[in-house]
PDB file of N, CA and C in Angstrom:
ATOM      1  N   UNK A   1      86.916  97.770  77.050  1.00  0.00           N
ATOM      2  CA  UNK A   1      87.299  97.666  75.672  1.00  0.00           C
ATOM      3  C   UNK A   1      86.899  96.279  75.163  1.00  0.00           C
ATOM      4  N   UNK A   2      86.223  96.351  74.230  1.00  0.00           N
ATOM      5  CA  UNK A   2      85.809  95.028  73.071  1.00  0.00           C
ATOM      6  C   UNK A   2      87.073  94.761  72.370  1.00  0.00           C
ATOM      7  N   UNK A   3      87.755  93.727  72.808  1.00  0.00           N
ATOM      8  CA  UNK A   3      88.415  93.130  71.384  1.00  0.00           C
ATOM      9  C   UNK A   3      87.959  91.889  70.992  1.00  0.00           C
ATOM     10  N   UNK A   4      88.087  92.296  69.361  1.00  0.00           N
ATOM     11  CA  UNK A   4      87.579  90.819  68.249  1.00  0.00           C
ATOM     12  C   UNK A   4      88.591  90.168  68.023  1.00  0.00           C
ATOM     13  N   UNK A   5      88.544  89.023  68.827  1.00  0.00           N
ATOM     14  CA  UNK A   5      89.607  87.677  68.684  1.00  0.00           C
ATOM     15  C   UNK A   5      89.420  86.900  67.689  1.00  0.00           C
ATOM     16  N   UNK A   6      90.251  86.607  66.638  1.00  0.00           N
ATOM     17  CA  UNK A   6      90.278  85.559  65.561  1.00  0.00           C
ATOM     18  C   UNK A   6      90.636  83.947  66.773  1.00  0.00           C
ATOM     19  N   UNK A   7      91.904  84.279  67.666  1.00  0.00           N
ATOM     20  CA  UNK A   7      92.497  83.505  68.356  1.00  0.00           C
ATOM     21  C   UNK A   7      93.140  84.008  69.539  1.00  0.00           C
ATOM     22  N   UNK A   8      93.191  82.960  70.385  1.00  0.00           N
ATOM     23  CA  UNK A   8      93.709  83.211  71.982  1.00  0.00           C
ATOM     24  C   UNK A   8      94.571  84.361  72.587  1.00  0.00           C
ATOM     25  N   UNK A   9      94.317  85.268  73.112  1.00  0.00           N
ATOM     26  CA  UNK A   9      95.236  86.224  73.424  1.00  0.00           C
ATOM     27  C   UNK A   9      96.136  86.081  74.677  1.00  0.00           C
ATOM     28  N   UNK A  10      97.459  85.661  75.016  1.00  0.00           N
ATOM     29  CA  UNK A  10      98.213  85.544  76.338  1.00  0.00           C
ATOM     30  C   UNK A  10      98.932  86.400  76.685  1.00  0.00           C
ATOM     31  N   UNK A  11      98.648  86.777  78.340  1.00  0.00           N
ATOM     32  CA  UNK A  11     100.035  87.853  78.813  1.00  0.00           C
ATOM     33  C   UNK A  11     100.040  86.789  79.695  1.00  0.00           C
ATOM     34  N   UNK A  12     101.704  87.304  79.913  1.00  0.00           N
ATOM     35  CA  UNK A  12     102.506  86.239  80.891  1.00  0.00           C
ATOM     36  C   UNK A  12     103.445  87.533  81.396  1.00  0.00           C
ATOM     37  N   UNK A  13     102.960  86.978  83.039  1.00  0.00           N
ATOM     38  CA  UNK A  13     103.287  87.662  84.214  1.00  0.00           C
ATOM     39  C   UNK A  13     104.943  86.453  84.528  1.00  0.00           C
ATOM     40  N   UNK A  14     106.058  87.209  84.912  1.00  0.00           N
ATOM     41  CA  UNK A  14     106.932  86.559  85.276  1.00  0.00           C
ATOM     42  C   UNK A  14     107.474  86.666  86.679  1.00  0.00           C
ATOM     43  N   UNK A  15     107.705  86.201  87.343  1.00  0.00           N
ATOM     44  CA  UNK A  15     108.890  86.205  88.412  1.00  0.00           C
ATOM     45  C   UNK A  15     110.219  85.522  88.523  1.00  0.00           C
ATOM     46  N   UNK A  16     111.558  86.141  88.612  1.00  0.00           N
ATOM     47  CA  UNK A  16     112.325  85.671  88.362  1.00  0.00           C
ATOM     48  C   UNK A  16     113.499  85.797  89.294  1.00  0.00           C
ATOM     49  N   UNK A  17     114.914  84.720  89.296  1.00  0.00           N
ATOM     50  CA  UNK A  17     116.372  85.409  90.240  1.00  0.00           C
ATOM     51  C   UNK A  17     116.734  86.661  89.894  1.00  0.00           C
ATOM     52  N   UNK A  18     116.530  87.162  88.652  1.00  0.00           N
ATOM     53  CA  UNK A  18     117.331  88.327  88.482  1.00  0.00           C
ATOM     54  C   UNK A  18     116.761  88.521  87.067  1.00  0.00           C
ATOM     55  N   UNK A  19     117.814  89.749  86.058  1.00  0.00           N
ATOM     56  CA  UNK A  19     117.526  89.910  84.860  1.00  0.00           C
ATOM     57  C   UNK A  19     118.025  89.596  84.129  1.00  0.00           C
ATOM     58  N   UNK A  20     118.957  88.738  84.092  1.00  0.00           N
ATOM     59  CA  UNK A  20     119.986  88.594  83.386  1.00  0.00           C
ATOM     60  C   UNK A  20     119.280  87.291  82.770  1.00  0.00           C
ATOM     61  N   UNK A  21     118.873  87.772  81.562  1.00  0.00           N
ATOM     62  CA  UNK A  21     118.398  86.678  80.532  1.00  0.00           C
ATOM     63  C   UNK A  21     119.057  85.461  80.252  1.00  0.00           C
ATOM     64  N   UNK A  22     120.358  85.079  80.458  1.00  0.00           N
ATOM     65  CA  UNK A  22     121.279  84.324  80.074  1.00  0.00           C
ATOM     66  C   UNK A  22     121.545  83.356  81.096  1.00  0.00           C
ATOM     67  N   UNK A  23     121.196  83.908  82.191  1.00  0.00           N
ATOM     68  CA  UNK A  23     121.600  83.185  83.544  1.00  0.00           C
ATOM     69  C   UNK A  23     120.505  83.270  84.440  1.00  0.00           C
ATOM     70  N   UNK A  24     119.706  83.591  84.887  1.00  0.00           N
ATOM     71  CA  UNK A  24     118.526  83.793  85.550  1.00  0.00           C
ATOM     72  C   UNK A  24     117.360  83.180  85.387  1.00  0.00           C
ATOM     73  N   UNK A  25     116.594  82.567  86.135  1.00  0.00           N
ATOM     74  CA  UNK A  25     115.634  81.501  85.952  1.00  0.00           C
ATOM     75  C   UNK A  25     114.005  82.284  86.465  1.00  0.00           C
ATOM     76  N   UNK A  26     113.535  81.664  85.854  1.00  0.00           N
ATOM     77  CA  UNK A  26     111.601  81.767  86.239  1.00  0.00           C
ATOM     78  C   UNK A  26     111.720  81.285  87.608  1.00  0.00           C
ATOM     79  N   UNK A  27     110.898  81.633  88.688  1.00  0.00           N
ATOM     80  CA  UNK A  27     110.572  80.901  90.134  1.00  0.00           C
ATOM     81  C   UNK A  27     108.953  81.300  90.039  1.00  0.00           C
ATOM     82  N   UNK A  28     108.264  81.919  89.017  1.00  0.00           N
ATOM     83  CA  UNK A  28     106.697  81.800  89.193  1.00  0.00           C
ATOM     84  C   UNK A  28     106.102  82.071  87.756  1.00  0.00           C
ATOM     85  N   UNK A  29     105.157  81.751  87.319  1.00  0.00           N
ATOM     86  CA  UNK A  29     104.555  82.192  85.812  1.00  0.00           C
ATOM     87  C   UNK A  29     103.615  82.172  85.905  1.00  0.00           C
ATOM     88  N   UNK A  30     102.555  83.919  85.540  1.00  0.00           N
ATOM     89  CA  UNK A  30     101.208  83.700  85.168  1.00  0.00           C
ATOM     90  C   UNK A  30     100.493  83.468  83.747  1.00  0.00           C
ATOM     91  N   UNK A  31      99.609  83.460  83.789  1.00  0.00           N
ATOM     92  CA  UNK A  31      99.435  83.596  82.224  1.00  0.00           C
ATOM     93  C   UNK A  31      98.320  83.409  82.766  1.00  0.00           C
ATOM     94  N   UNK A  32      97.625  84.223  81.762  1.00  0.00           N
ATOM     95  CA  UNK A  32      96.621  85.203  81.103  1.00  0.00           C
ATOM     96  C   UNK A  32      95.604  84.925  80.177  1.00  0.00           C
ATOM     97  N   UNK A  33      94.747  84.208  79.747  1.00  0.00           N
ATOM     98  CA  UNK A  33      94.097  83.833  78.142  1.00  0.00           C
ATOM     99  C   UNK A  33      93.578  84.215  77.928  1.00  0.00           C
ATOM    100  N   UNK A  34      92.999  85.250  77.049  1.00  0.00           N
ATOM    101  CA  UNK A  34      91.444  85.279  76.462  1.00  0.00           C
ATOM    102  C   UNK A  34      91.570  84.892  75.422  1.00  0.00           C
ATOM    103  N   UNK A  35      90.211  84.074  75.461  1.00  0.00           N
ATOM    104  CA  UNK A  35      89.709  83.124  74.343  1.00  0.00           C
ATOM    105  C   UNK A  35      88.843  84.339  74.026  1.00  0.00           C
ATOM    106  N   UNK A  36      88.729  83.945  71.762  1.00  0.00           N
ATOM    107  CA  UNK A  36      87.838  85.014  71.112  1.00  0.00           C
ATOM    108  C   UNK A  36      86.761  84.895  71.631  1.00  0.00           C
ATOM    109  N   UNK A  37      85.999  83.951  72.315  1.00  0.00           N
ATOM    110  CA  UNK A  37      84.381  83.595  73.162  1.00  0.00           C
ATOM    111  C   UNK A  37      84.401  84.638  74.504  1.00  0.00           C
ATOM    112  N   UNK A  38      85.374  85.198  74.567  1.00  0.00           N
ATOM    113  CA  UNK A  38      85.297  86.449  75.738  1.00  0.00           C
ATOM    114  C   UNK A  38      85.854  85.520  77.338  1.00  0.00           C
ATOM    115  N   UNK A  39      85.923  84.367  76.922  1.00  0.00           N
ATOM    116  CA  UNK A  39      86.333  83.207  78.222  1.00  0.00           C
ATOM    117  C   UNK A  39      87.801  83.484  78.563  1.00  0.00           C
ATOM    118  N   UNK A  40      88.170  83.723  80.134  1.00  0.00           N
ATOM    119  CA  UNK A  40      89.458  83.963  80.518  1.00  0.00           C
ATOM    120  C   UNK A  40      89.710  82.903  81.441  1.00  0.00           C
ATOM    121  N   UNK A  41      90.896  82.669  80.802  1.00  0.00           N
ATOM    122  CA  UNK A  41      91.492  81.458  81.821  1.00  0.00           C
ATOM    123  C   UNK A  41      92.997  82.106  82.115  1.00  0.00           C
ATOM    124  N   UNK A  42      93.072  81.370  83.564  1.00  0.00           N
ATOM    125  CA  UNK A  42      94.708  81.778  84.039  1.00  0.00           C
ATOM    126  C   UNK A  42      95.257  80.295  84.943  1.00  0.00           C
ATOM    127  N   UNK A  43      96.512  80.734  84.792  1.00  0.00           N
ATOM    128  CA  UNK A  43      97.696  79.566  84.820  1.00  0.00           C
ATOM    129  C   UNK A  43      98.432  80.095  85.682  1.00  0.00           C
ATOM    130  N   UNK A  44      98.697  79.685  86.670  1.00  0.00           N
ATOM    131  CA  UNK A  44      99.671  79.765  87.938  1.00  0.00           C
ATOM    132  C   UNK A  44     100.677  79.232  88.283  1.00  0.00           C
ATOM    133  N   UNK A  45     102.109  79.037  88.594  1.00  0.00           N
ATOM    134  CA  UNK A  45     102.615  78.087  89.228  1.00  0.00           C
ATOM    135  C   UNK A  45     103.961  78.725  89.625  1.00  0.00           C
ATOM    136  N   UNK A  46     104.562  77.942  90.933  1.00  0.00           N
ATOM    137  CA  UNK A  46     105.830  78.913  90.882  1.00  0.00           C
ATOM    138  C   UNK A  46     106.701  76.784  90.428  1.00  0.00           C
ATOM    139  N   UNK A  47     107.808  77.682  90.023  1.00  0.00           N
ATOM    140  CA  UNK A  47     108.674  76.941  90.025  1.00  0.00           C
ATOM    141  C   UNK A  47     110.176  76.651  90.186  1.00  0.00           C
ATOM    142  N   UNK A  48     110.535  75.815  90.635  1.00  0.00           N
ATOM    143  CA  UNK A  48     112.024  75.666  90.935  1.00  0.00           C
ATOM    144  C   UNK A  48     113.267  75.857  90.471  1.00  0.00           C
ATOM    145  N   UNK A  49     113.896  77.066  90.311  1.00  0.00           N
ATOM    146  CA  UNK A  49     114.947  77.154  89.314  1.00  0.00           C
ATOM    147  C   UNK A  49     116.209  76.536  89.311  1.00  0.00           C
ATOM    148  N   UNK A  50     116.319  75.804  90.424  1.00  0.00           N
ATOM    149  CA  UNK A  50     117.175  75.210  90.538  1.00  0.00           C
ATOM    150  C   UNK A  50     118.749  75.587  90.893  1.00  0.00           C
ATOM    151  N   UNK A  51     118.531  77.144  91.057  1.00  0.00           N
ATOM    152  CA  UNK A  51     119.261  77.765  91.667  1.00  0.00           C
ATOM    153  C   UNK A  51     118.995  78.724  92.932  1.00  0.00           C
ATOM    154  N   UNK A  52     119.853  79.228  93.713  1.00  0.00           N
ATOM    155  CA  UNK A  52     119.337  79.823  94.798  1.00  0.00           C
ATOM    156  C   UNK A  52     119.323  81.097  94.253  1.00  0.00           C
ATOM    157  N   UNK A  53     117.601  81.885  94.767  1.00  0.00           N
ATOM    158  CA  UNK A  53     117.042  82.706  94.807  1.00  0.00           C
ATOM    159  C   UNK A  53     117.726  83.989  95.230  1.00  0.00           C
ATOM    160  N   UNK A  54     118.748  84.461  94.622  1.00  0.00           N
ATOM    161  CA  UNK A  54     119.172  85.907  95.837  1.00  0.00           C
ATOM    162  C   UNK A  54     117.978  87.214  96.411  1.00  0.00           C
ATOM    163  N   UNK A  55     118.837  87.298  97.957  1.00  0.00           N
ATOM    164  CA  UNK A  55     117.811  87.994  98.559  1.00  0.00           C
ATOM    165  C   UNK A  55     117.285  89.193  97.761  1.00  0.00           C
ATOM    166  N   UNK A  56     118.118  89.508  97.048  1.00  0.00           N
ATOM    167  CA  UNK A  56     117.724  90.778  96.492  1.00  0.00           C
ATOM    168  C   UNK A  56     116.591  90.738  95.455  1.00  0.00           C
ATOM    169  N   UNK A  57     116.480  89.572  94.778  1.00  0.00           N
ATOM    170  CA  UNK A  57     115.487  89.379  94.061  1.00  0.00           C
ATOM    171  C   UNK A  57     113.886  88.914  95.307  1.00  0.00           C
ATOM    172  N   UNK A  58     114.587  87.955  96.304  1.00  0.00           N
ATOM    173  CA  UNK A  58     112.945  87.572  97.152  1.00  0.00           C
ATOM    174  C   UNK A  58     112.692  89.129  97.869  1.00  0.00           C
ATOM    175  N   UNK A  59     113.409  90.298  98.004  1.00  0.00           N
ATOM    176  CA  UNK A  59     112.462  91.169  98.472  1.00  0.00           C
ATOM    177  C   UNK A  59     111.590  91.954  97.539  1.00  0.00           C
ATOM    178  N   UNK A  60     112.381  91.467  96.595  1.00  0.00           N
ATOM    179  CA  UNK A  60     110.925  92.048  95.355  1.00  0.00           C
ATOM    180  C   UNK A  60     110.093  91.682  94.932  1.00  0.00           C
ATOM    181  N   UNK A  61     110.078  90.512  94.921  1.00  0.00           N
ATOM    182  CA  UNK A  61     108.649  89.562  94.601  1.00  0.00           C
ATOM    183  C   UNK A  61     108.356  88.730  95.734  1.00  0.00           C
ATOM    184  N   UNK A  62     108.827  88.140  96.739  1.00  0.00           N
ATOM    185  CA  UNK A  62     108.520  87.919  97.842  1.00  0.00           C
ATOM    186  C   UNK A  62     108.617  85.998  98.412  1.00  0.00           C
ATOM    187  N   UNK A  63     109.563  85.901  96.937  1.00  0.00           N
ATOM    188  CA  UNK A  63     109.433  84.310  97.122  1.00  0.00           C
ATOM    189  C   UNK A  63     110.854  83.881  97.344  1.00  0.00           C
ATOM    190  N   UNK A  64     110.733  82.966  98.438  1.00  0.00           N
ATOM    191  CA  UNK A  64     112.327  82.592  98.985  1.00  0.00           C
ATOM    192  C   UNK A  64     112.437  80.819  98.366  1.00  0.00           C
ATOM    193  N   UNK A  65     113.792  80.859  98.541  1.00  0.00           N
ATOM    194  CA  UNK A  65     114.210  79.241  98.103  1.00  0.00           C
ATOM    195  C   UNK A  65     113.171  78.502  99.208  1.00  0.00           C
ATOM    196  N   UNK A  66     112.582  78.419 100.336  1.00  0.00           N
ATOM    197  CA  UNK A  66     112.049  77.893 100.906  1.00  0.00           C
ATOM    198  C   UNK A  66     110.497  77.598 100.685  1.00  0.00           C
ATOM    199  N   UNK A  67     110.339  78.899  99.403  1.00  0.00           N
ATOM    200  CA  UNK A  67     108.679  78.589  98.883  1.00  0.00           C
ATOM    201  C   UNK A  67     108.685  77.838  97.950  1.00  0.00           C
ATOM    202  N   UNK A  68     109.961  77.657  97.117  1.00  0.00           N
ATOM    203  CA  UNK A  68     109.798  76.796  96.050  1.00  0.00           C
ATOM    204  C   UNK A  68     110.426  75.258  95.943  1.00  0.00           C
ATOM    205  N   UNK A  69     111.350  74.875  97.263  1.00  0.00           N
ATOM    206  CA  UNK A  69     111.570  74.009  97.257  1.00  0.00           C
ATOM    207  C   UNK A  69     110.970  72.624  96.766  1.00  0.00           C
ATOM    208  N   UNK A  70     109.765  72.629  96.981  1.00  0.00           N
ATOM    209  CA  UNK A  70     109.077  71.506  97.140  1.00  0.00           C
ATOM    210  C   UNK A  70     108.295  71.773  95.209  1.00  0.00           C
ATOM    211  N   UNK A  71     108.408  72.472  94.620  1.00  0.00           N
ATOM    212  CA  UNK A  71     108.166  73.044  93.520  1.00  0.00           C
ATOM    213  C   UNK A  71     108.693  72.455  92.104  1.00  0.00           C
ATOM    214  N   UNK A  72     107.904  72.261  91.252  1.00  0.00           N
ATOM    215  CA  UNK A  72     108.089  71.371  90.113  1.00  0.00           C
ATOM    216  C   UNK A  72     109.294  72.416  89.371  1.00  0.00           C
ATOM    217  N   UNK A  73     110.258  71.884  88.510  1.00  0.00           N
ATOM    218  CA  UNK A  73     111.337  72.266  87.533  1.00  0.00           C
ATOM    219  C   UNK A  73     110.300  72.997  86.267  1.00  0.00           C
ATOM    220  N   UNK A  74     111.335  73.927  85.651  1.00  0.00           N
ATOM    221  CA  UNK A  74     110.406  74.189  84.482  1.00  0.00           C
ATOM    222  C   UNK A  74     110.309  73.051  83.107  1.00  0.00           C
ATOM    223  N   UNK A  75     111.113  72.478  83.578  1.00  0.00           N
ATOM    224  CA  UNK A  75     111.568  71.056  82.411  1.00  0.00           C
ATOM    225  C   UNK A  75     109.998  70.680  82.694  1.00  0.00           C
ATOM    226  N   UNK A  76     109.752  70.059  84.226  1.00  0.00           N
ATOM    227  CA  UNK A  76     108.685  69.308  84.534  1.00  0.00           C
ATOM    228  C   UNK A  76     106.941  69.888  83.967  1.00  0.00           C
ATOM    229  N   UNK A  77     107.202  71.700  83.931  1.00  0.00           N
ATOM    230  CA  UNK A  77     106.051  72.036  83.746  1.00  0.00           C
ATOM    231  C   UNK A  77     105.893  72.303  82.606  1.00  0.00           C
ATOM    232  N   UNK A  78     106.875  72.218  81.761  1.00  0.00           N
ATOM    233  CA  UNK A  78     106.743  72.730  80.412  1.00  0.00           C
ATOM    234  C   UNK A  78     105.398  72.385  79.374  1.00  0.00           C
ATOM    235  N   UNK A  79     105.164  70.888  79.460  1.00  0.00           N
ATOM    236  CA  UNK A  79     104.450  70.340  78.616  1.00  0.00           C
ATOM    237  C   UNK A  79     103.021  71.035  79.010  1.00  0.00           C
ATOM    238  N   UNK A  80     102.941  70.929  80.439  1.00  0.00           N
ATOM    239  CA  UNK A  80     101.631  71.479  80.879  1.00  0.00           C
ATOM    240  C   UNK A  80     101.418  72.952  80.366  1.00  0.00           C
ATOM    241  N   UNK A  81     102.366  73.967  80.447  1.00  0.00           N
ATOM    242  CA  UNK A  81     102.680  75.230  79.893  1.00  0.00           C
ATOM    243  C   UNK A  81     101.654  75.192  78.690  1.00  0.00           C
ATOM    244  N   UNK A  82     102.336  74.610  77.769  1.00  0.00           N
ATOM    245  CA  UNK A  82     102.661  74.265  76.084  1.00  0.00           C
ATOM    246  C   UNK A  82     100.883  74.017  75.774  1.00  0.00           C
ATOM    247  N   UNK A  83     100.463  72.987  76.560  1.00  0.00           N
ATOM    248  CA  UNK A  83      99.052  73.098  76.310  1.00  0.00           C
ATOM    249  C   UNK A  83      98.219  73.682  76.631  1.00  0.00           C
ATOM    250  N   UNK A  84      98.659  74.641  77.654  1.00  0.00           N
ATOM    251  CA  UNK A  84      97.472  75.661  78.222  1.00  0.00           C
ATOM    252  C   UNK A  84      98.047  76.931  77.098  1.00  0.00           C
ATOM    253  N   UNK A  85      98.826  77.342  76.298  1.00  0.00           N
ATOM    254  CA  UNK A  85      98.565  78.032  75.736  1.00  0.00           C
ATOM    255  C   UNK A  85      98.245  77.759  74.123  1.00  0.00           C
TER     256      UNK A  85
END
């Protein structure tokens, strides 16, 4: 499929503790770009929510408090976020 981009198109892939919008944190974010020039760029990172991961969430996506320890805050990645999209 051809799409005609005026401007940047993003999907953002999430991984998270749980669903609970209110209380539940990001531990990974993709994102997605197409630029109207047909150019795709993607953005990776997991990050630290700063809370512990329940198991029930690492058998579904596969990431334990022990993968993200060492892992930047979303405070920390934000700015970087902000300009890649």
């Amino acid at each position: 499929m051809e799409l005609k981009l005026r401007r940047p198109l993003a999907f953002i892939d999430l991984e998270t503790t749980g669903i609970n919008v209110s209380a539940d944190r990001i531990v990974e974010i993709s994102v997605l770009k197409l630029n109207p020039n047909g150019k795709e760029e993607w953005l990776t990172t997991r990050i630290n929510p700063e809370i512990p991961i329940p198991q029930k969430s690492s058998a579904i996506h596969g990431i334990t408090d022990k993968d993200i320890a060492d892992s930047p805050t979303f405070k920390e990645i934000a700015k970087k976020l902000a300009a890649f999209s």
